[in-house]
N, C-alpha and C. Protein backbone atom coordinates (compact mmCIF):
# COMPACT_ATOMS: atom_id res chain seq x y z
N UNK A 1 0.84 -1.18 0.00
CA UNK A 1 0.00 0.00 0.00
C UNK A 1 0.89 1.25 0.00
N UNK A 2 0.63 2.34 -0.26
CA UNK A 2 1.30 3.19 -0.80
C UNK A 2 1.20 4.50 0.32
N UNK A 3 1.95 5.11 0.76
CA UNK A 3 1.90 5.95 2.40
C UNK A 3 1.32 7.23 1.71
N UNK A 4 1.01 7.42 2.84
CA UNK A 4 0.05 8.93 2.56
C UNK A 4 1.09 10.24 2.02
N UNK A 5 2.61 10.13 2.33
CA UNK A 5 3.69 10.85 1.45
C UNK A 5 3.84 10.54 0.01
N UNK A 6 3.91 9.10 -0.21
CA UNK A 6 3.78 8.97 -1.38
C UNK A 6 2.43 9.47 -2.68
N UNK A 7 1.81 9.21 -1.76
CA UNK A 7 0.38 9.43 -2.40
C UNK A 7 -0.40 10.94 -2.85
N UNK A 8 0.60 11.50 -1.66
CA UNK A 8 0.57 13.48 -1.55
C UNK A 8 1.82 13.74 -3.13
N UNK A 9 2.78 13.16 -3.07
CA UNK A 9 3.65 13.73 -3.63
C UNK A 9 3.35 13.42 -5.11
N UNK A 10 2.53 12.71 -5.75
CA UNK A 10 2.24 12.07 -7.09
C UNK A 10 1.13 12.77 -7.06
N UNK A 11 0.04 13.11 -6.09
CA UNK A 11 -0.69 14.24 -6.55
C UNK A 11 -0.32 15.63 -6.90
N UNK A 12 0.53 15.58 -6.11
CA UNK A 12 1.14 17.09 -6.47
C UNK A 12 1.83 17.10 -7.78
N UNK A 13 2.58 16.21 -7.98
CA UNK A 13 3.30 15.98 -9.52
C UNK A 13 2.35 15.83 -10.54
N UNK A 14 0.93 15.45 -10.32
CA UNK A 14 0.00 15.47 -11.23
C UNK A 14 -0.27 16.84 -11.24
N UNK A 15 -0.33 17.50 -10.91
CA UNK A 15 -0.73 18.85 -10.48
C UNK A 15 0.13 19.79 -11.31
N UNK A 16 1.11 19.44 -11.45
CA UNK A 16 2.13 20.56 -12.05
C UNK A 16 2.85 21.22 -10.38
N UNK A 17 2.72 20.40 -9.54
CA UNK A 17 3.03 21.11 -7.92
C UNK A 17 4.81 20.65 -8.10
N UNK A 18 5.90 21.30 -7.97
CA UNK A 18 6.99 20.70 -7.23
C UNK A 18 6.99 20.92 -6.05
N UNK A 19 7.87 19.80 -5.70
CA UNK A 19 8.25 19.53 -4.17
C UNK A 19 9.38 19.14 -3.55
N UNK A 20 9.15 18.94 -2.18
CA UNK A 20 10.78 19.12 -1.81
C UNK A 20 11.06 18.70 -0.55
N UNK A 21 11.96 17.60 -0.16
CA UNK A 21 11.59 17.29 1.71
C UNK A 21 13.01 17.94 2.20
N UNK A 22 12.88 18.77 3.58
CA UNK A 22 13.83 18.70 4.33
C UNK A 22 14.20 18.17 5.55
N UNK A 23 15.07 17.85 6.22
CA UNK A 23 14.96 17.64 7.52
C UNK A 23 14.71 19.46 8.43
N UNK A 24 13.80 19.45 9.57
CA UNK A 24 13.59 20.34 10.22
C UNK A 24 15.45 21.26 10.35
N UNK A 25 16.23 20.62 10.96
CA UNK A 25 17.69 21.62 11.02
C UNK A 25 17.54 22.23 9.92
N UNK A 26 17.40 22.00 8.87
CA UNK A 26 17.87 22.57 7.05
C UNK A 26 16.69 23.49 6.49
N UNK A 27 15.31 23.91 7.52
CA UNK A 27 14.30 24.69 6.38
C UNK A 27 14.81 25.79 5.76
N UNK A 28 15.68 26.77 6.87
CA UNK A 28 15.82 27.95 6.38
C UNK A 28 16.77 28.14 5.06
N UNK A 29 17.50 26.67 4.54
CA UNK A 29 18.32 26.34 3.65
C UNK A 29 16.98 26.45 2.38
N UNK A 30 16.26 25.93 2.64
CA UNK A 30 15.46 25.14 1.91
C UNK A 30 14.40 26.23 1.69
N UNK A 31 14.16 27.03 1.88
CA UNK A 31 13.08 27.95 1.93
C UNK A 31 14.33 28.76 0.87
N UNK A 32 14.81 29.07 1.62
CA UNK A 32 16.19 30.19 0.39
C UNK A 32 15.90 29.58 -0.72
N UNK A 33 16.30 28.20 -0.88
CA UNK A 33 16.48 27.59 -2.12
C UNK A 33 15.16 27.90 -3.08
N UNK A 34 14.28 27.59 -2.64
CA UNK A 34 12.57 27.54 -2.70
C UNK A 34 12.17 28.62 -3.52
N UNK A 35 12.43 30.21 -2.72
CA UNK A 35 11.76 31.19 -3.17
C UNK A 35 12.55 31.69 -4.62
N UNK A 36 11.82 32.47 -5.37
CA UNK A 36 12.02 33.62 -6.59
C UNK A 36 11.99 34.75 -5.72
N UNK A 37 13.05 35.64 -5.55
CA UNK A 37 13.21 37.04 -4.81
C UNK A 37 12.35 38.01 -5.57
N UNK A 38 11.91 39.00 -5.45
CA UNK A 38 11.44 39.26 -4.31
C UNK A 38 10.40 38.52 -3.42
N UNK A 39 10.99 37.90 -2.54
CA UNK A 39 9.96 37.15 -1.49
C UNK A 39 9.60 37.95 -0.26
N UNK A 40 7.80 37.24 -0.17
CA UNK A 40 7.40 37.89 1.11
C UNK A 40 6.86 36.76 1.88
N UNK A 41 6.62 36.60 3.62
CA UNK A 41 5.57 35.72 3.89
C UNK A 41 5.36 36.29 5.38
N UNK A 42 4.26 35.50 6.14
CA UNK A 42 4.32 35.72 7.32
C UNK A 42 5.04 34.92 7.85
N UNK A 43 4.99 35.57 9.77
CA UNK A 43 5.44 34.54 10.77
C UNK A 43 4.93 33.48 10.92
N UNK A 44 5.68 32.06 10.76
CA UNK A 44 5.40 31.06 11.13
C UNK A 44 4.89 30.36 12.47
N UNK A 45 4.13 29.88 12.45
CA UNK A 45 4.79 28.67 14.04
C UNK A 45 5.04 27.57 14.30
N UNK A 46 6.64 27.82 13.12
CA UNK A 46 7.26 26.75 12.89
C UNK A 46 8.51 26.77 14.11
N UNK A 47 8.27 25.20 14.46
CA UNK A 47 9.14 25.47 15.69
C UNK A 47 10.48 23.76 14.81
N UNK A 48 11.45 24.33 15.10
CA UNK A 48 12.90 23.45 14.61
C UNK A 48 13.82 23.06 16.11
N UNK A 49 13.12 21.89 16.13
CA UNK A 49 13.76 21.40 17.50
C UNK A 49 12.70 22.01 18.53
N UNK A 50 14.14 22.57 19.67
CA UNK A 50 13.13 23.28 20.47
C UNK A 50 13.31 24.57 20.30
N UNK A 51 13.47 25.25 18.91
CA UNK A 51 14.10 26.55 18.95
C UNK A 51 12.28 27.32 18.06
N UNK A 52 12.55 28.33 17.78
CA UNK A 52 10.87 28.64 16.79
C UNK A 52 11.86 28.99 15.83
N UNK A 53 10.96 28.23 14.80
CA UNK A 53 11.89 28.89 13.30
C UNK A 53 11.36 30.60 12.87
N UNK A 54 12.04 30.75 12.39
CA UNK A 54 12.13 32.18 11.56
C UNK A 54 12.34 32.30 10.35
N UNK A 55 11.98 33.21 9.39
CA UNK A 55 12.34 33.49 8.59
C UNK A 55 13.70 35.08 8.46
N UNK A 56 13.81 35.01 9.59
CA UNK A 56 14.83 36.36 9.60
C UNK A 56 15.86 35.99 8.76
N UNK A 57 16.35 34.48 8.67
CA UNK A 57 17.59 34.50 7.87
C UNK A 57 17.29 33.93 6.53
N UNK A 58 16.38 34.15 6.10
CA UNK A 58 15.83 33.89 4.74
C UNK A 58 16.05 35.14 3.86
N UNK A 59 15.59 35.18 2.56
CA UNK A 59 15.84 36.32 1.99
C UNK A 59 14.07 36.91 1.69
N UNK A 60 13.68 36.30 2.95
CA UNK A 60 11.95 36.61 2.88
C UNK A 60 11.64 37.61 3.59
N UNK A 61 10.59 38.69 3.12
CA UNK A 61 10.50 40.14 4.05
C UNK A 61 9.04 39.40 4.74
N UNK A 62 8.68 39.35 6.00
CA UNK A 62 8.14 38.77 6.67
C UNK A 62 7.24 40.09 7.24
N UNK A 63 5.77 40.06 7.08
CA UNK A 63 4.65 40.64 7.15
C UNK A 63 4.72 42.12 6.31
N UNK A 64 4.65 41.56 5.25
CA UNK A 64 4.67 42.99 4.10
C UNK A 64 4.31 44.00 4.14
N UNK A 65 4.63 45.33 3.70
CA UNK A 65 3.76 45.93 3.75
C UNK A 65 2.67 45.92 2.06
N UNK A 66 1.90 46.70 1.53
CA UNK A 66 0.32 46.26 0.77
C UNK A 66 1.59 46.70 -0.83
N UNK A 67 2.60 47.54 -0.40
CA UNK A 67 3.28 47.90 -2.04
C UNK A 67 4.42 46.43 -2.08
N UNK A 68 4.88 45.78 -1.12
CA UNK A 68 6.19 44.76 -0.85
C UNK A 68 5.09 43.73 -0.94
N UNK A 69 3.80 43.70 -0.58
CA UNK A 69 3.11 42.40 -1.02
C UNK A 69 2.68 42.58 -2.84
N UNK A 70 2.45 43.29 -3.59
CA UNK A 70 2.38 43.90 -4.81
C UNK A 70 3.76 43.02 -5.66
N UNK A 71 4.77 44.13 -5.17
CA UNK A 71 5.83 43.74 -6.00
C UNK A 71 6.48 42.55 -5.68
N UNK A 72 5.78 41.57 -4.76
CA UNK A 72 6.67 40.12 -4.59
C UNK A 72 6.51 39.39 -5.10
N UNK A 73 7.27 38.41 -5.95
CA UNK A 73 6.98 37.41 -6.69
C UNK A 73 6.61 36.32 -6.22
N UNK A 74 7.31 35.73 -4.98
CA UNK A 74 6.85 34.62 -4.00
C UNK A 74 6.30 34.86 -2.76
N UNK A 75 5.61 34.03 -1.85
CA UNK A 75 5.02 34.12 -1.07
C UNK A 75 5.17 32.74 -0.36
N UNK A 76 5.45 32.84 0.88
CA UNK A 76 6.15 31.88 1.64
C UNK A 76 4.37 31.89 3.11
N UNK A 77 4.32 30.57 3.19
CA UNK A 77 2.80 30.19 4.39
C UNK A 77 3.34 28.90 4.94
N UNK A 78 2.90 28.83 6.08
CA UNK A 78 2.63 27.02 6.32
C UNK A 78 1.52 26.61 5.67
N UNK A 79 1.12 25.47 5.88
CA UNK A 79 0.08 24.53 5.09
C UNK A 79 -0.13 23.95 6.84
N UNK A 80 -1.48 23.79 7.00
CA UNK A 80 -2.22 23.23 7.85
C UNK A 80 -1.91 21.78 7.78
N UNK A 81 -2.72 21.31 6.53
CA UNK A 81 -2.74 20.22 6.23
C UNK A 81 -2.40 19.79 4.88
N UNK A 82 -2.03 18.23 4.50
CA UNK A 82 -1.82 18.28 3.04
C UNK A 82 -3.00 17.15 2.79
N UNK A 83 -3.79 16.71 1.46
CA UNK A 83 -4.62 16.13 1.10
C UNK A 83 -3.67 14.55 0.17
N UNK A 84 -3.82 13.76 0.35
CA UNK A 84 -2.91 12.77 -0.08
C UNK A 84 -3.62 12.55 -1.15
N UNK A 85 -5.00 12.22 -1.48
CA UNK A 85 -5.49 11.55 -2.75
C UNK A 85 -5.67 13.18 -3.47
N UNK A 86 -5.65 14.02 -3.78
CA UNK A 86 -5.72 15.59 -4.33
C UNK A 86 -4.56 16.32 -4.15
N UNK A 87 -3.54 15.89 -3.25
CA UNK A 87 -2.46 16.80 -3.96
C UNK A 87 -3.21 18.48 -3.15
N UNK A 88 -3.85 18.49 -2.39
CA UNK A 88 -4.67 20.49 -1.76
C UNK A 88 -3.49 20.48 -0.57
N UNK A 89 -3.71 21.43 -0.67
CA UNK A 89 -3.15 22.20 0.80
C UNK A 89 -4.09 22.88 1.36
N UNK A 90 -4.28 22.76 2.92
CA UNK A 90 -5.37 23.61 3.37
C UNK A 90 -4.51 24.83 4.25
N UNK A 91 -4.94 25.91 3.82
CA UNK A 91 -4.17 26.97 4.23
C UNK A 91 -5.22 27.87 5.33
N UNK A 92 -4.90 27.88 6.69
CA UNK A 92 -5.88 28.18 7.21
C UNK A 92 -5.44 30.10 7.24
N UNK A 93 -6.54 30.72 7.79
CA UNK A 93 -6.29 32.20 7.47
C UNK A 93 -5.82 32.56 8.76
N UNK A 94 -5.05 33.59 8.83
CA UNK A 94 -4.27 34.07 10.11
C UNK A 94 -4.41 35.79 10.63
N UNK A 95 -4.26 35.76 11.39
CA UNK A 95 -4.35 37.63 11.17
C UNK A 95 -3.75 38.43 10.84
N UNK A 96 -2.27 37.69 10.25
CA UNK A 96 -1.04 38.53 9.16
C UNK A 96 -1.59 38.34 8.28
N UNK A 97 -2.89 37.92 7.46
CA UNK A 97 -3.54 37.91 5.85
C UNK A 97 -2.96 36.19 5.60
N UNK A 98 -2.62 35.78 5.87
CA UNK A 98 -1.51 34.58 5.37
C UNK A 98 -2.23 34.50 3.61
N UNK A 99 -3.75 34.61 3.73
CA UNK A 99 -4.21 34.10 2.15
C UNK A 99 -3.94 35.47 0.84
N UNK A 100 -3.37 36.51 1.71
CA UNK A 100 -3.25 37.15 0.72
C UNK A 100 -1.36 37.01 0.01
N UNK A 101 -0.50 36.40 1.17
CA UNK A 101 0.54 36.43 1.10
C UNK A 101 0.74 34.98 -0.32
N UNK A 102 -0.90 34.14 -0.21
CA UNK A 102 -0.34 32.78 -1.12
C UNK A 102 -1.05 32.92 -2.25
N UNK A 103 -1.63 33.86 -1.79
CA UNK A 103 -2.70 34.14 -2.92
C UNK A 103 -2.32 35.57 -4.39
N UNK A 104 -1.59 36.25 -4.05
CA UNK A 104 -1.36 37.28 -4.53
C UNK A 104 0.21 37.04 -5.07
N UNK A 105 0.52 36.28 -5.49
CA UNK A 105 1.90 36.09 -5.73
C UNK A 105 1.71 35.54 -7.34
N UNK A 106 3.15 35.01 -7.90
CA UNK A 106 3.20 34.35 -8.86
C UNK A 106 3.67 33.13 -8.57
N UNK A 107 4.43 32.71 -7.09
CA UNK A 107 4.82 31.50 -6.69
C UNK A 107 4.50 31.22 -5.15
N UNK A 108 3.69 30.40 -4.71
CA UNK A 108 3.26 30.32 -3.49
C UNK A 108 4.51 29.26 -2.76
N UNK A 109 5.05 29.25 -1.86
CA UNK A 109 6.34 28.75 -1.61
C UNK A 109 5.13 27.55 0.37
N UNK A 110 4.18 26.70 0.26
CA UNK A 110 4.18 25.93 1.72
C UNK A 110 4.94 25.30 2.15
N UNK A 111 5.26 25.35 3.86
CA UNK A 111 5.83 24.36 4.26
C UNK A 111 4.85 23.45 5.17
N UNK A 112 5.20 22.22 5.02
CA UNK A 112 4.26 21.41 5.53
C UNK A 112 4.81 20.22 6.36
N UNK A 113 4.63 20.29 7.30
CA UNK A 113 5.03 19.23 8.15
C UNK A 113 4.45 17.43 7.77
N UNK A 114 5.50 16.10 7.50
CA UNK A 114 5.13 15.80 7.14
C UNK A 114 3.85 14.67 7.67
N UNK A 115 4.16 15.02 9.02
CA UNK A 115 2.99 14.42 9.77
C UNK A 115 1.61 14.98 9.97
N UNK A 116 1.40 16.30 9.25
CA UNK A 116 0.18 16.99 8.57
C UNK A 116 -0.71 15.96 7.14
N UNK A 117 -0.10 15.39 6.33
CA UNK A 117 -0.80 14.58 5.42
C UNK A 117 -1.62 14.05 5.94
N UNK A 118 -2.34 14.16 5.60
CA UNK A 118 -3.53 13.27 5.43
C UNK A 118 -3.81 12.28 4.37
N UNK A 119 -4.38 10.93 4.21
CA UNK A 119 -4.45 10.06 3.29
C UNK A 119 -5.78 10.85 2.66
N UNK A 120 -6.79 11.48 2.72
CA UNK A 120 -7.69 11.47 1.34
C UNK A 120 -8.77 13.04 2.52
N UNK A 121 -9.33 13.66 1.66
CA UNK A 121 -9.83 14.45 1.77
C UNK A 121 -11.36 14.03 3.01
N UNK A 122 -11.67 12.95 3.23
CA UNK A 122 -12.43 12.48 4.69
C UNK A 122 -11.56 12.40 5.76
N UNK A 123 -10.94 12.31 5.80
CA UNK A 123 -9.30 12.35 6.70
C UNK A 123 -9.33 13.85 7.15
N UNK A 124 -8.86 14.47 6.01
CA UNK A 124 -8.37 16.27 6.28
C UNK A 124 -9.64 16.93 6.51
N UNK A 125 -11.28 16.39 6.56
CA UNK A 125 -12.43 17.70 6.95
C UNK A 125 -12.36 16.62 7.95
N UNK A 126 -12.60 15.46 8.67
CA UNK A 126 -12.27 15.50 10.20
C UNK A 126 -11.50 15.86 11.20
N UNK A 127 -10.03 16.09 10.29
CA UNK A 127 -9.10 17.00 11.51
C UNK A 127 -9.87 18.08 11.20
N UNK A 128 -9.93 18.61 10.03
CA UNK A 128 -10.16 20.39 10.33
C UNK A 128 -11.43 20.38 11.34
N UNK A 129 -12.28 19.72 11.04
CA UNK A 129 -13.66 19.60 11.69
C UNK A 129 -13.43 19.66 13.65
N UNK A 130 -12.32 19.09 13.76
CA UNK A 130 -11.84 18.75 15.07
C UNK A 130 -11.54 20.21 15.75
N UNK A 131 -10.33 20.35 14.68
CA UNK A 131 -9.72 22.02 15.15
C UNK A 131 -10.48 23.36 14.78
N UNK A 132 -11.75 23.23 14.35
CA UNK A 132 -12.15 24.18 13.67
C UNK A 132 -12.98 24.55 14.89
N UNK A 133 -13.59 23.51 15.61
CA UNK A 133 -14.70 23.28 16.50
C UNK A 133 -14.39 24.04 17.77
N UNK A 134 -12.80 24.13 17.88
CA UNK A 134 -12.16 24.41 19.01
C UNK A 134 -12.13 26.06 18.98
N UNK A 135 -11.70 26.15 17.78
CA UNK A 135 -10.86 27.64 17.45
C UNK A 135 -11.65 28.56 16.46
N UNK A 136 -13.42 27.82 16.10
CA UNK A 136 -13.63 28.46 15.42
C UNK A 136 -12.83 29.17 14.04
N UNK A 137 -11.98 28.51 13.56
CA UNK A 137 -10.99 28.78 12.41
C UNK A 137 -11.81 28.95 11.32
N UNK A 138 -10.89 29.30 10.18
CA UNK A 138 -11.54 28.88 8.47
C UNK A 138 -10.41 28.77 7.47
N UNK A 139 -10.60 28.30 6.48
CA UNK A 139 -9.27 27.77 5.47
C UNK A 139 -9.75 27.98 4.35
N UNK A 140 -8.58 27.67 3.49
CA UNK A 140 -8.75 28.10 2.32
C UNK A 140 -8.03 26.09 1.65
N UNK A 141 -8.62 25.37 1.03
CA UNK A 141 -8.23 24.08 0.49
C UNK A 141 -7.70 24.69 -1.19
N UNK A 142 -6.55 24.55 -1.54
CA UNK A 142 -6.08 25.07 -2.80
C UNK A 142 -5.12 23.75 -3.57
N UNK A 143 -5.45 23.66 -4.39
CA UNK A 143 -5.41 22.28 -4.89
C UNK A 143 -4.36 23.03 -6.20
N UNK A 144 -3.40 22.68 -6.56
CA UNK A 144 -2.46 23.19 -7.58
C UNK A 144 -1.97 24.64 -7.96
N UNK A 145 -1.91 24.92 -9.07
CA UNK A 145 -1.17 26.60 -9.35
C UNK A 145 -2.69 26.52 -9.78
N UNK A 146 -3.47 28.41 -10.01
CA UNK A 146 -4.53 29.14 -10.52
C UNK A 146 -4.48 28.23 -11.59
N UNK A 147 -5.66 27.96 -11.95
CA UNK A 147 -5.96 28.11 -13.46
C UNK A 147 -7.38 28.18 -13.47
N UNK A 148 -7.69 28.41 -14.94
CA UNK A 148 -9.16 29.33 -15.60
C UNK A 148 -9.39 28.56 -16.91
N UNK A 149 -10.10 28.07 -17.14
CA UNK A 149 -10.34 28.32 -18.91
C UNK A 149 -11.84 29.02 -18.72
N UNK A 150 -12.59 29.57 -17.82
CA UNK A 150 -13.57 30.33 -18.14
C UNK A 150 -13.91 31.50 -19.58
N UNK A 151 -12.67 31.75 -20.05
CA UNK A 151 -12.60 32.40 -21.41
C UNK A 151 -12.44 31.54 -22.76
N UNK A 152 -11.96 30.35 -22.51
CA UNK A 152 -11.46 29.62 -23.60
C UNK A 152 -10.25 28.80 -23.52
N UNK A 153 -9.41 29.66 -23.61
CA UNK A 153 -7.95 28.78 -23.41
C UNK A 153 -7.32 28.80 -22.02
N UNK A 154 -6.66 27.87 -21.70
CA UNK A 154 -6.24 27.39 -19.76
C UNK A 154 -5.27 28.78 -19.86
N UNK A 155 -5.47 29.40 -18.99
CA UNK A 155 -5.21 30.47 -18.56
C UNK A 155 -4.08 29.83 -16.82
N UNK A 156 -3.07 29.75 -16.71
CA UNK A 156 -2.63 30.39 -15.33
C UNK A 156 -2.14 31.17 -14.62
N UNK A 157 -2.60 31.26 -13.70
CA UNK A 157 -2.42 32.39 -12.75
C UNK A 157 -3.59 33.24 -12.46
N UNK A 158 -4.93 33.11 -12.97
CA UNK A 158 -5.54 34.18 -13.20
C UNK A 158 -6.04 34.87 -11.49
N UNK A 159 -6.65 33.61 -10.54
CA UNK A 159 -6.90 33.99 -9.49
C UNK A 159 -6.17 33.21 -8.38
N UNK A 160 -4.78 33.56 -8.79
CA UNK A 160 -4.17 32.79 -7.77
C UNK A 160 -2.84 32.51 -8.17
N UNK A 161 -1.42 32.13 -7.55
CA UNK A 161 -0.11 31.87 -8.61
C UNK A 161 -0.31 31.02 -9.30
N UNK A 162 0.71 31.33 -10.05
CA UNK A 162 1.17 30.18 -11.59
C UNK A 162 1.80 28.52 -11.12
N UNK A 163 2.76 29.32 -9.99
CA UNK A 163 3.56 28.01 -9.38
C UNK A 163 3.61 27.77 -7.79
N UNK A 164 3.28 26.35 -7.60
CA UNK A 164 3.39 25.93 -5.79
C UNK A 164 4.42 25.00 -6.35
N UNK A 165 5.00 25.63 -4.71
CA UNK A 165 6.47 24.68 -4.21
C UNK A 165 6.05 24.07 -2.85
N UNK A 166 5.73 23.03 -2.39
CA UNK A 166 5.70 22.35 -1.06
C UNK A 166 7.10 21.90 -0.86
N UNK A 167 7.50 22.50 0.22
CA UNK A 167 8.63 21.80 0.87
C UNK A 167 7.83 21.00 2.13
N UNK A 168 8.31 19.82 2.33
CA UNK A 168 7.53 19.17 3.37
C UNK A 168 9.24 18.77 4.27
N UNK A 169 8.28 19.15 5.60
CA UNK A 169 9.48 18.82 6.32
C UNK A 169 9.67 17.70 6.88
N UNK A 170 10.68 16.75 7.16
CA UNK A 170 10.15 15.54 7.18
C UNK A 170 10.70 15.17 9.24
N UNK A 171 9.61 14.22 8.98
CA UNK A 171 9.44 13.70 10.47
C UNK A 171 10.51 13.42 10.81
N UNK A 172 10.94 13.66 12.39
CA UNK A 172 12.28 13.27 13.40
C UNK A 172 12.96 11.81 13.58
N UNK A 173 13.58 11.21 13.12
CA UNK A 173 14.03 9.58 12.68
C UNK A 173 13.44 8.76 14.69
């Protein structure tokens, strides 16, 4: 049977999604690597070890302002959750905008922990269903780069980037 990583990562490759695993020590390597400059994103609460990760040593400007969210080409978020049979990311909303930071770009850059997958989309609305109940939350489920053919020809990017990069970070041995 085929693990819920495997199964995330061939959706995403169906998708036109690249991807990318790191070990937790190496994100801020891996996020560098990741983005198209000018990059923007919010604060994470990504924690590396027992330290909280940052993006300070990235080449990411972290809570934009509305002209640095404009002119950025990438946009750096966590991912809540990942969808294993769809290849989605559920991006929940934050009070730094997080959906405008993944949404308004030309390259949405998630990181996703890899013990966030989920095997199939009944899986990922019972966690959310779980945490939603608690925290009253809401998300955004985004399944590949924008696309449109509402005019005719596949259009991407139109309401949303052209390109997702999941870096998934991978679980502690």
């Amino acid at each position: 049977m085929e693990s819920k990583r495997a199964s995330f990562e061939g959706s995403l490759e169906a998708l036109g999604v690249s991807v990318s695993s790191t070990p937790e020590s190496e994100l801020e390597a891996a996020v560098t690597e990741a983005v198209t400059e000018p990059a923007v994103g919010i604060g994470l609460d990504e924690t590396v070890g027992d330290e909280a990760f940052s993006l300070a040593e990235t080449p990411v400007t972290v809570d934009p302002t509305p002209v640095g969210l404009r002119e950025a080409t990438t946009g750096v978020t966590g991912a809540e959750l990942g969808v294993g049979d769809y290849g989605s990311l559920v991006l929940t909303m934050t009070e730094q905008a997080s959906e405008l930071v993944s949404l308004f770009v030309e390259r949405h850059v998630a990181i996703l922990h890899e013990e966030d997958i989920q095997p199939d989309m009944d899986a990922a609305v019972a966690e959310l269903d779980e945490r939603f109940t608690e925290t009253n939350g809401s998300a955004i489920i985004a399944t590949g780069p924008s696309a449109t053919a509402d005019m005719g020809a596949l259009v991407k990017g139109a309401h949303g980037p052209k390109e997702v990069h999941v870096i998934i970070v991978e679980e502690a041995a």
